[in-house]
N, C-alpha and C. Protein backbone atom coordinates (compact mmCIF):
# COMPACT_ATOMS: atom_id res chain seq x y z
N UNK A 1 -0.30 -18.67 -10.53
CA UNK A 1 -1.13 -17.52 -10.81
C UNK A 1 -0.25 -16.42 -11.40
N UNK A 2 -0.39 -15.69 -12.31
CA UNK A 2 -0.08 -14.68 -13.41
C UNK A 2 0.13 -13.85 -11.82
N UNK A 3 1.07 -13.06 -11.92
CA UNK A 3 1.22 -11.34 -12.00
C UNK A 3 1.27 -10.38 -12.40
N UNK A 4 0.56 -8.98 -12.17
CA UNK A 4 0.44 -8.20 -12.63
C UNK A 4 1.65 -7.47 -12.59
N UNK A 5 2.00 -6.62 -13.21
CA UNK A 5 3.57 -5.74 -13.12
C UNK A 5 3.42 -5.02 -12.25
N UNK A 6 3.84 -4.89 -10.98
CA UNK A 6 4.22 -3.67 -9.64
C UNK A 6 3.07 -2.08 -10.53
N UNK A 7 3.68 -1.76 -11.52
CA UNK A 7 3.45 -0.25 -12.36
C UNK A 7 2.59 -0.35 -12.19
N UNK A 8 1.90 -1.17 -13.47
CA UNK A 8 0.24 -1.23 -13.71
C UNK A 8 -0.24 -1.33 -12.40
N UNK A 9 -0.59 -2.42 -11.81
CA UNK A 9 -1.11 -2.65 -10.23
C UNK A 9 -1.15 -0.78 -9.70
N UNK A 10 -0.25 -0.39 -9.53
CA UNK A 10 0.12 1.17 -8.56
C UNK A 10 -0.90 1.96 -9.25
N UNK A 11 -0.51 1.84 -11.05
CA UNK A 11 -1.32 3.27 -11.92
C UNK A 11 -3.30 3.19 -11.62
N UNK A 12 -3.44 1.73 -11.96
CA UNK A 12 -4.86 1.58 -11.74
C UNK A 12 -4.98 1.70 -10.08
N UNK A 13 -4.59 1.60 -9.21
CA UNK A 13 -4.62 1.73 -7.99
C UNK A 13 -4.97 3.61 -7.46
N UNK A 14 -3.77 4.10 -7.98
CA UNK A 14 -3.92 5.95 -7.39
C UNK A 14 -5.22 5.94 -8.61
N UNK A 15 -5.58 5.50 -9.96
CA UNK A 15 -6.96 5.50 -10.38
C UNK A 15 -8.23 5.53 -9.74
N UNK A 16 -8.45 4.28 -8.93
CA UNK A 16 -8.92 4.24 -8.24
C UNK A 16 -9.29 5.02 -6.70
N UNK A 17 -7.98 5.35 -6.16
CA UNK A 17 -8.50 6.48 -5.12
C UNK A 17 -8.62 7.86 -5.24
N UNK A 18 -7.93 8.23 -6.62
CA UNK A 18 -8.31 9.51 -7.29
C UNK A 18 -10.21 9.42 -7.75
N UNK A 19 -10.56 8.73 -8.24
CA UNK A 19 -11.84 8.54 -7.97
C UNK A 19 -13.18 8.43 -7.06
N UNK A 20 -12.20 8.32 -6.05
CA UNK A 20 -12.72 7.76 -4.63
C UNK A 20 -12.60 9.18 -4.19
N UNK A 21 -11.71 10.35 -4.42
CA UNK A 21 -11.15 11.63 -3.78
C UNK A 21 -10.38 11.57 -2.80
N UNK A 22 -9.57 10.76 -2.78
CA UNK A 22 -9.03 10.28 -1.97
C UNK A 22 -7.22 10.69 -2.00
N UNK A 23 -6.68 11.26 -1.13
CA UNK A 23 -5.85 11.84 -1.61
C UNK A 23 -4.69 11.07 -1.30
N UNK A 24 -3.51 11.09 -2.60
CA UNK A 24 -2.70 9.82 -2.38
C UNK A 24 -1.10 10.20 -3.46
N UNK A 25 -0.39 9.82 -3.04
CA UNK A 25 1.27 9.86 -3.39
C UNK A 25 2.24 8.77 -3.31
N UNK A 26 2.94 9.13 -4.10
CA UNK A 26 4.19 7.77 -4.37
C UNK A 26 5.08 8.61 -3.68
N UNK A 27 5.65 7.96 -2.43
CA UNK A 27 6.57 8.73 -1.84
C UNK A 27 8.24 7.53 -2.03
N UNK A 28 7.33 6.49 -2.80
CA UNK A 28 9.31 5.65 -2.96
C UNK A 28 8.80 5.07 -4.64
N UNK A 29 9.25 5.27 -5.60
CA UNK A 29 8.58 4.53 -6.55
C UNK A 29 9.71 3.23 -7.05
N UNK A 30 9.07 2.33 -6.66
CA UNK A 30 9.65 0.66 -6.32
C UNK A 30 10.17 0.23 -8.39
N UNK A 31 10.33 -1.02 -8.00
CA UNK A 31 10.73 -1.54 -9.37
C UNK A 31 9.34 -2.16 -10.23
N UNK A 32 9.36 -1.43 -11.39
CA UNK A 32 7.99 -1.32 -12.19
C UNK A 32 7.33 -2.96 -12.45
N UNK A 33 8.36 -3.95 -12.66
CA UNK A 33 7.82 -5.21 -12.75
C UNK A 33 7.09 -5.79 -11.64
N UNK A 34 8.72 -6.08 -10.63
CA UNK A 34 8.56 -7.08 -9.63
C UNK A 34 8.62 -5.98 -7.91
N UNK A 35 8.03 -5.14 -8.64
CA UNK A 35 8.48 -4.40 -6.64
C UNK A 35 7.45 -5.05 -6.39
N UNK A 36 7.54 -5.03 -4.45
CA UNK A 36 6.45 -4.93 -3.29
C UNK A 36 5.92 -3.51 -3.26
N UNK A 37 4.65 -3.81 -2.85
CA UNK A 37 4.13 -2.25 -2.45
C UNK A 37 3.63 -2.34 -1.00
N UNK A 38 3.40 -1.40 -0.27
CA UNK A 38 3.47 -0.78 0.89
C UNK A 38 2.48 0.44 0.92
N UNK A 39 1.27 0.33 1.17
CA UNK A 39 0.45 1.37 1.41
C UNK A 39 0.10 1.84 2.93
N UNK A 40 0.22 2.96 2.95
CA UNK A 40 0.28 4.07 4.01
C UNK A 40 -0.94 4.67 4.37
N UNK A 41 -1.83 4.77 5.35
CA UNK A 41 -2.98 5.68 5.42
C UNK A 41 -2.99 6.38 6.54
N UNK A 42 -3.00 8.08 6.12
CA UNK A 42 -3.03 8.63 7.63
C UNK A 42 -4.52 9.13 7.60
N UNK A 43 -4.37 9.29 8.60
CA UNK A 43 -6.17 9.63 9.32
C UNK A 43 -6.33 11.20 9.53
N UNK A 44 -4.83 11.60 9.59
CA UNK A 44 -5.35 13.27 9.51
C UNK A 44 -5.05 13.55 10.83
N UNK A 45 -4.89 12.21 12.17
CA UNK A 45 -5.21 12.82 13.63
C UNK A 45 -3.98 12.39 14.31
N UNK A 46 -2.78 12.32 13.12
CA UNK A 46 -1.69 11.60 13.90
C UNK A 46 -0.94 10.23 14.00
N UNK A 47 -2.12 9.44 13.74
CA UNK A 47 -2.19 8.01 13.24
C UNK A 47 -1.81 7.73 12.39
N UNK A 48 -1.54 6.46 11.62
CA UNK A 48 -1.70 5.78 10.55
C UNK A 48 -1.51 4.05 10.42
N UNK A 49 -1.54 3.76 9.18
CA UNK A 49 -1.55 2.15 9.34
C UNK A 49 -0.95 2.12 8.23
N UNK A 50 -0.27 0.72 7.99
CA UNK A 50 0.49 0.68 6.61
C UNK A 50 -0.06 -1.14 6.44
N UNK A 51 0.07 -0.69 5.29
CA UNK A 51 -0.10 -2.21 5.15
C UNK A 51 0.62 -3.01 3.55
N UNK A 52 1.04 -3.94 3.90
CA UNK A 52 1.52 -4.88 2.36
C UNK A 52 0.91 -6.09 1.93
N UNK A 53 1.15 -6.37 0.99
CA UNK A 53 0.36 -7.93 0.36
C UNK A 53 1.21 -9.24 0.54
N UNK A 54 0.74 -10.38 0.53
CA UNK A 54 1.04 -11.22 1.28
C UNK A 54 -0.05 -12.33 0.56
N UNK A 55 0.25 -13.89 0.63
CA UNK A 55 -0.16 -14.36 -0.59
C UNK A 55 -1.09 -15.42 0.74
N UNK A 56 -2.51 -15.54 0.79
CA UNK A 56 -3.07 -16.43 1.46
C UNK A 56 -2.97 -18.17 0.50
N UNK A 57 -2.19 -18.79 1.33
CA UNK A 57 -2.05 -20.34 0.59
C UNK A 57 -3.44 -21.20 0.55
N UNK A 58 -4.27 -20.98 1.78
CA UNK A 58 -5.16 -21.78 2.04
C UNK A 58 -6.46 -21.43 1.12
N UNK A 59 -6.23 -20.05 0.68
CA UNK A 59 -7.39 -19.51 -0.34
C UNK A 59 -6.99 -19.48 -1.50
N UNK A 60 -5.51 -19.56 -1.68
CA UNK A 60 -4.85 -19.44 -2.99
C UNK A 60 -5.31 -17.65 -3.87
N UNK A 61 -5.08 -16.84 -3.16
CA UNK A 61 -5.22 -15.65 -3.39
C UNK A 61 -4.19 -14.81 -2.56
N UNK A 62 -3.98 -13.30 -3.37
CA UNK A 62 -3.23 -11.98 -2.55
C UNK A 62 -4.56 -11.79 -1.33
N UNK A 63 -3.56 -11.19 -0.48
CA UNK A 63 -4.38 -10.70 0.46
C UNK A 63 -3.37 -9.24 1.33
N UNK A 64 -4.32 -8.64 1.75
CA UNK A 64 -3.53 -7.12 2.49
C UNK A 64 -3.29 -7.23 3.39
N UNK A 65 -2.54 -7.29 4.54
CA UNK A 65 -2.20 -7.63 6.04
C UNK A 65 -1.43 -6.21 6.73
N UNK A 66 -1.71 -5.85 7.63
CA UNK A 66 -1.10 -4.62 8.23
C UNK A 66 0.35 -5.12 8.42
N UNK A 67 0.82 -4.27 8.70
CA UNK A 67 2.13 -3.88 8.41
C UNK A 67 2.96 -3.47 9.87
N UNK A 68 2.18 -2.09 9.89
CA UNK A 68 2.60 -1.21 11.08
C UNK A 68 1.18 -0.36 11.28
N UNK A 69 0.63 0.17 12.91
CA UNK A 69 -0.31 0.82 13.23
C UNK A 69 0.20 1.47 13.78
N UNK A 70 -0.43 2.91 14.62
CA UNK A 70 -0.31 3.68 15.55
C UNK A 70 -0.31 5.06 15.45
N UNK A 71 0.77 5.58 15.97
CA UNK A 71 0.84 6.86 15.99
C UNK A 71 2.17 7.15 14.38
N UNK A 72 1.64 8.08 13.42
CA UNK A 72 2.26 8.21 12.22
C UNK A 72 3.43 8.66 12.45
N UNK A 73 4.32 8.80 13.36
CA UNK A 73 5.60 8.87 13.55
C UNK A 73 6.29 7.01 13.19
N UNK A 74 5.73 6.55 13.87
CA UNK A 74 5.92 5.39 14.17
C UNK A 74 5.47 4.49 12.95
N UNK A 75 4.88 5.00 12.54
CA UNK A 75 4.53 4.08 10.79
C UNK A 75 5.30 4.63 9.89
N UNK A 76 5.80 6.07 10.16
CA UNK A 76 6.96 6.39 8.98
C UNK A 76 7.97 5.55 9.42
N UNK A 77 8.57 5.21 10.33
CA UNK A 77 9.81 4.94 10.95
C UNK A 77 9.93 3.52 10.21
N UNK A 78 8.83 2.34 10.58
CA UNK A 78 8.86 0.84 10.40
C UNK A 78 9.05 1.12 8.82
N UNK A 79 8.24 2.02 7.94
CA UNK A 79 8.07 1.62 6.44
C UNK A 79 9.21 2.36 5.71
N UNK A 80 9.84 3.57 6.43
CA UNK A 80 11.54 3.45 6.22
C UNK A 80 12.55 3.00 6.36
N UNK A 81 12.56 1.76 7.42
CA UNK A 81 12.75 0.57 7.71
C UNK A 81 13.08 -0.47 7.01
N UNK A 82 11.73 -0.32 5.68
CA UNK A 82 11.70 -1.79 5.35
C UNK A 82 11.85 -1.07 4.07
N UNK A 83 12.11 0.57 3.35
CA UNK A 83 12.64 0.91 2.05
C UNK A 83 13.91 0.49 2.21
N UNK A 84 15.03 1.08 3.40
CA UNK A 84 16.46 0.59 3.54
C UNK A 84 16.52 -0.98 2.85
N UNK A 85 15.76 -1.64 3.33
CA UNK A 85 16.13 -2.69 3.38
C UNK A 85 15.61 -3.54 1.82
N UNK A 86 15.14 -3.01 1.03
CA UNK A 86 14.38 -3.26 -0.26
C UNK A 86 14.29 -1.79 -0.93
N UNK A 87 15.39 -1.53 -1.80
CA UNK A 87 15.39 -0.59 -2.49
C UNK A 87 14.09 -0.76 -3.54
N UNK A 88 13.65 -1.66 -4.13
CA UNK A 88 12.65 -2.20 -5.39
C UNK A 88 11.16 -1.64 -4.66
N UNK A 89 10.84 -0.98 -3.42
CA UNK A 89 9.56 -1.56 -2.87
C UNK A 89 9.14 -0.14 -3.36
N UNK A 90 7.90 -0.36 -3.32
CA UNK A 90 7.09 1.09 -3.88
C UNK A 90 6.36 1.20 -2.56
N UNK A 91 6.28 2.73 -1.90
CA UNK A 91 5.09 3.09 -0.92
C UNK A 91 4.25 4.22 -1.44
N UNK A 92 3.61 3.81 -1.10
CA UNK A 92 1.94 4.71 -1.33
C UNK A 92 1.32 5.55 -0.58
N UNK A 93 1.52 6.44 -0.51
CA UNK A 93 0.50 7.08 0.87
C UNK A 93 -0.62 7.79 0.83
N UNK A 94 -1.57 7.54 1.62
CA UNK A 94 -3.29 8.15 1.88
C UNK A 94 -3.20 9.27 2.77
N UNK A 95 -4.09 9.65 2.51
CA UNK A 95 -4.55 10.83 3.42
C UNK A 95 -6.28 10.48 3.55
N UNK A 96 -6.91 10.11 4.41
CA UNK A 96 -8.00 9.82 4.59
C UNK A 96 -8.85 9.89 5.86
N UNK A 97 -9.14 10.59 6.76
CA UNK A 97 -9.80 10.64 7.39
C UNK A 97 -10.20 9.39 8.06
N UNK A 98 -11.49 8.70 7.29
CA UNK A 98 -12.36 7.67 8.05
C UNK A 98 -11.38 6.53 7.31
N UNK A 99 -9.88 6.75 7.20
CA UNK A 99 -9.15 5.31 6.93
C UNK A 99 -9.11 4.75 5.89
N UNK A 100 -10.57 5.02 4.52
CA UNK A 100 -10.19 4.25 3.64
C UNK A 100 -9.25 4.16 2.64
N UNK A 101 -8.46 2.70 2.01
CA UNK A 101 -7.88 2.36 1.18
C UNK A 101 -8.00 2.05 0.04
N UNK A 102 -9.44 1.42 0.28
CA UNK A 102 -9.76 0.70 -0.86
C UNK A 102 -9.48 -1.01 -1.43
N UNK A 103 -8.61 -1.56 -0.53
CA UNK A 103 -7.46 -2.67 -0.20
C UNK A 103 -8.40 -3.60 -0.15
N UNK A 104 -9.87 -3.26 -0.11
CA UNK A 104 -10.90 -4.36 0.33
C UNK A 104 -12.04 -4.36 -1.30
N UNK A 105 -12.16 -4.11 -2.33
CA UNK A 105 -12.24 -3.97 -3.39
C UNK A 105 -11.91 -5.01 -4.59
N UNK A 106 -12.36 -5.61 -5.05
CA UNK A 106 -12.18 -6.66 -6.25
C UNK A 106 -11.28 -6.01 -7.12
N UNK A 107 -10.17 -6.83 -7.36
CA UNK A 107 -9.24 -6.58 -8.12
C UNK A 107 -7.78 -6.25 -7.39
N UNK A 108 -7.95 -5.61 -6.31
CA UNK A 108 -6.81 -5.16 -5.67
C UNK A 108 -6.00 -6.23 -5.05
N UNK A 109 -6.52 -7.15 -4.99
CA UNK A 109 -5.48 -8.09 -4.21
C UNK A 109 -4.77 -8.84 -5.02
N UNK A 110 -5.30 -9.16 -6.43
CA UNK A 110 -4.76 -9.83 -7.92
C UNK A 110 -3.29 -8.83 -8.05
């Protein structure tokens, strides 16, 4: 299966939640081809969830899988964690209230 370039994927992505009103930032900007991305959503109440893509074999498709949950201390910590450790990775971060990403949407998992 084709990949899309890390960039494109990200640009149509903040597209998409800029549309949505959804308020959102590149707080690591990864390698434009081949980075991983790492999306971040805080809830506004302290919380957050992060989540990355991850390739389902049995469906033969991307798919989004959490990452890290809880209290947003604790989701900055794991997803600075895993920038140390992968300079290339791009993270994303939400600001959303009722949680949404958008991660569940046609197209986003390609």
């Amino acid at each position: 299966m084709a990949r899309l370039a890390s960039g494109l994927w990200v640009d149509a992505y903040l597209t998409r939640l800029r549309l949505a009103d959804i308020a959102v930032y590149i707080t690591a900007k990864g390698d434009a081809t081949a980075g991983a991305v790492l999306v971040k959503c805080a809830t506004l109440d302290g919380r957050a969830r992060a989540f990355q893509r991850s390739y389902d074999l049995l469906e033969d498709r991307r798919i989004w899988l959490p990452f890290a949950e809880g209290a947003e201390a604790e989701v900055d910590q794991a997803v600075a964690r895993a920038r140390r450790s992968d300079p290339d990775l791009w993270v994303i971060e939400l600001e959303d209230r009722a949680g949404r990403t958008l991660l569940d949407q046609p197209g986003l998992s390609d």
